[in-house]
C-alpha atoms as a PDB file:
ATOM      1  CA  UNK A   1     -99.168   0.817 136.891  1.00  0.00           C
ATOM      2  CA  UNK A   2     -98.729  -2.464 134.829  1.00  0.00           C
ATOM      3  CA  UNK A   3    -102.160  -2.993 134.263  1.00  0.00           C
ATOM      4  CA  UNK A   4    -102.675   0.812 132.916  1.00  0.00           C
ATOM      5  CA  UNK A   5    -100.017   0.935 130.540  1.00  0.00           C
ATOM      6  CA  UNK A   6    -101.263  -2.408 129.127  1.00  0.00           C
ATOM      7  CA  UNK A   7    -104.734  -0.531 128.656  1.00  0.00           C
ATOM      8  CA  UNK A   8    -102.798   2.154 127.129  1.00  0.00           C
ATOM      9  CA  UNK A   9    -101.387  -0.067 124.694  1.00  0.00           C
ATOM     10  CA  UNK A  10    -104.480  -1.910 123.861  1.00  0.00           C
ATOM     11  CA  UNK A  11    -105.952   0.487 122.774  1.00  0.00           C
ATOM     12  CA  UNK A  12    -103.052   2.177 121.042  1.00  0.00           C
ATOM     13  CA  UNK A  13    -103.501  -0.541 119.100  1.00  0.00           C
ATOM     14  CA  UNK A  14    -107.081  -1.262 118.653  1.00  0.00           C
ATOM     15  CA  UNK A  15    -107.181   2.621 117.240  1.00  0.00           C
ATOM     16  CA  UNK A  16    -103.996   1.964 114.747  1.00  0.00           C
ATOM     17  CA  UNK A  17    -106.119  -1.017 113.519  1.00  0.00           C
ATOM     18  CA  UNK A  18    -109.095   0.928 113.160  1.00  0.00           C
ATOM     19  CA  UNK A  19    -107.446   3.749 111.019  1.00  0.00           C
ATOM     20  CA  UNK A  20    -105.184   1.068 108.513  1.00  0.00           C
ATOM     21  CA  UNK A  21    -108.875  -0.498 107.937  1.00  0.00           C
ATOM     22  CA  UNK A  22    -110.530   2.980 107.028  1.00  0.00           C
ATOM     23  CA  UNK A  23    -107.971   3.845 104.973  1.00  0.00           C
ATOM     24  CA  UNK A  24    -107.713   0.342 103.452  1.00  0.00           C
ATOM     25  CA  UNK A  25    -110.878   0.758 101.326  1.00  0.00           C
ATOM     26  CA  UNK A  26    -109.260   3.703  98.717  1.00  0.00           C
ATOM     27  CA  UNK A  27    -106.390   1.621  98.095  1.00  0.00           C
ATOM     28  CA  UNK A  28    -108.122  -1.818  96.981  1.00  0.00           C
ATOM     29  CA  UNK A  29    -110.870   0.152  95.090  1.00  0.00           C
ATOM     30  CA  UNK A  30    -108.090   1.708  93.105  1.00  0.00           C
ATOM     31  CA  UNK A  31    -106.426  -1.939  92.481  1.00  0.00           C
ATOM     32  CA  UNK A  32    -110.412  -3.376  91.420  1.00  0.00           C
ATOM     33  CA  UNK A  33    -110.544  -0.821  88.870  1.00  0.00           C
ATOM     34  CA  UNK A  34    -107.274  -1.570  87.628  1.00  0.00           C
ATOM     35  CA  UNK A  35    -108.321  -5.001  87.594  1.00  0.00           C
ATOM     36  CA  UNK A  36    -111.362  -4.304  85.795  1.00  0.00           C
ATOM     37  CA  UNK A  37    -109.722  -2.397  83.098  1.00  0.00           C
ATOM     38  CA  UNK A  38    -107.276  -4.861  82.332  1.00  0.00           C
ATOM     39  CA  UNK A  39    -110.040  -7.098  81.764  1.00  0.00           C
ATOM     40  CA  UNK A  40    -111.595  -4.903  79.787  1.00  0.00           C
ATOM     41  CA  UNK A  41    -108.810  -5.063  77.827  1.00  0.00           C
ATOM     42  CA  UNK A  42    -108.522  -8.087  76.880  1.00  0.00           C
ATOM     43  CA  UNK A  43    -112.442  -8.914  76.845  1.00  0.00           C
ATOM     44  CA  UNK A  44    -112.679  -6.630  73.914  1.00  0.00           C
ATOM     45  CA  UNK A  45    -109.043  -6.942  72.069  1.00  0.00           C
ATOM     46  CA  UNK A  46    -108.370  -3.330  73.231  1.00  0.00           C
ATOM     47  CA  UNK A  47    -104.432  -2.306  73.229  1.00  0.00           C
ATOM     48  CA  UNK A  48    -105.623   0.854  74.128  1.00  0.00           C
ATOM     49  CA  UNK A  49    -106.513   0.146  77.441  1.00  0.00           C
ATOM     50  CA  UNK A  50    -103.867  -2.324  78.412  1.00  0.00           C
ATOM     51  CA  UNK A  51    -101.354  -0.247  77.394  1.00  0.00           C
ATOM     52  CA  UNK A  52    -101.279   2.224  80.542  1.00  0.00           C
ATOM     53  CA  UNK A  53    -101.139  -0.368  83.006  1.00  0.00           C
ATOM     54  CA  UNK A  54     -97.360  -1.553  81.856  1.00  0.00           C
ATOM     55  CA  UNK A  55     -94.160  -0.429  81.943  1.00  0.00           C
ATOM     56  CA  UNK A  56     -91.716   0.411  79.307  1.00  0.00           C
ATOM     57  CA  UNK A  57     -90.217  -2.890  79.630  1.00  0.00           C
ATOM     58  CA  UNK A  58     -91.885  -5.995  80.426  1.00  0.00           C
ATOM     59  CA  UNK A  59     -91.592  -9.599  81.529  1.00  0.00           C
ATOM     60  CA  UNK A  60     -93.921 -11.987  79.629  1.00  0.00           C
ATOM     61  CA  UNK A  61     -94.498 -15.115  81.444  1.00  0.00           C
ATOM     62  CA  UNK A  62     -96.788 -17.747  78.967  1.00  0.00           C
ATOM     63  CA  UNK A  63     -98.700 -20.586  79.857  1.00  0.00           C
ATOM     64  CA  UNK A  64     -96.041 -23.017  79.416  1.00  0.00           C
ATOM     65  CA  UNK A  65     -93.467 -20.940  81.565  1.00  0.00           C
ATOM     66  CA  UNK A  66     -91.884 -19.581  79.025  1.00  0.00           C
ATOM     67  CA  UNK A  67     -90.920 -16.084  79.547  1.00  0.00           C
ATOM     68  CA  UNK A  68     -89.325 -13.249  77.141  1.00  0.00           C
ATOM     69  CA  UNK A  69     -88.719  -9.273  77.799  1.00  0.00           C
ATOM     70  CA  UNK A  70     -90.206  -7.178  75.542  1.00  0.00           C
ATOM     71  CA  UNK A  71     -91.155  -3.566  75.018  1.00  0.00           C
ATOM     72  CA  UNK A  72     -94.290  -2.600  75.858  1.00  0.00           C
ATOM     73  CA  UNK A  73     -96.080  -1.337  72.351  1.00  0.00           C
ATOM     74  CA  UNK A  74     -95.084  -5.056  70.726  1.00  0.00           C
ATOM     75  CA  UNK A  75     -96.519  -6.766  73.618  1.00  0.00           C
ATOM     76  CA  UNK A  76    -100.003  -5.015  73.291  1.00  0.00           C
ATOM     77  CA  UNK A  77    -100.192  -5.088  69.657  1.00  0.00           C
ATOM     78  CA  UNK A  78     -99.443  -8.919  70.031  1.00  0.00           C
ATOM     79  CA  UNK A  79    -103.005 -10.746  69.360  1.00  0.00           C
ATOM     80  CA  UNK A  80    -103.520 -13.870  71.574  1.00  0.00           C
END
């Protein structure tokens, strides 16, 4: 009886582990292209589209620690 409801729960598992990893793939495709667009962003100098992936207000943390809130339209039209 011991030894069967360890089975059981073995591969309870291995088939929860198998499904998070199927459904895994969507979700970090989704935060590449994010990625990739914010990139894009700032490859080419584009507030355009930077500008979607913010919030209303925002947390700007420099280089040298320094950090400041600010709205998000004066942070994109901010040239670095």
């Amino acid at each position: 009886m011991k030894k069967t409801l360890i089975c059981c729960l073995l591969a309870l598992l291995s088939l929860v582990s198998v499904a998070g990893a199927q459904t895994g793939g969507g979700t970090e495709k989704a935060v590449a292209a994010l990625e990739q667009q914010w990139l894009q962003g700032q490859r080419t100098n584009n507030p355009d589209l930077v500008a979607p992936l913010l919030d209303d207000k925002i947390v700007v943390t420099e280089a040298d620690g320094e950090s400041q809130r600010q709205d998000r339209d004066a942070c994109v039209l901010q040239k670095h």
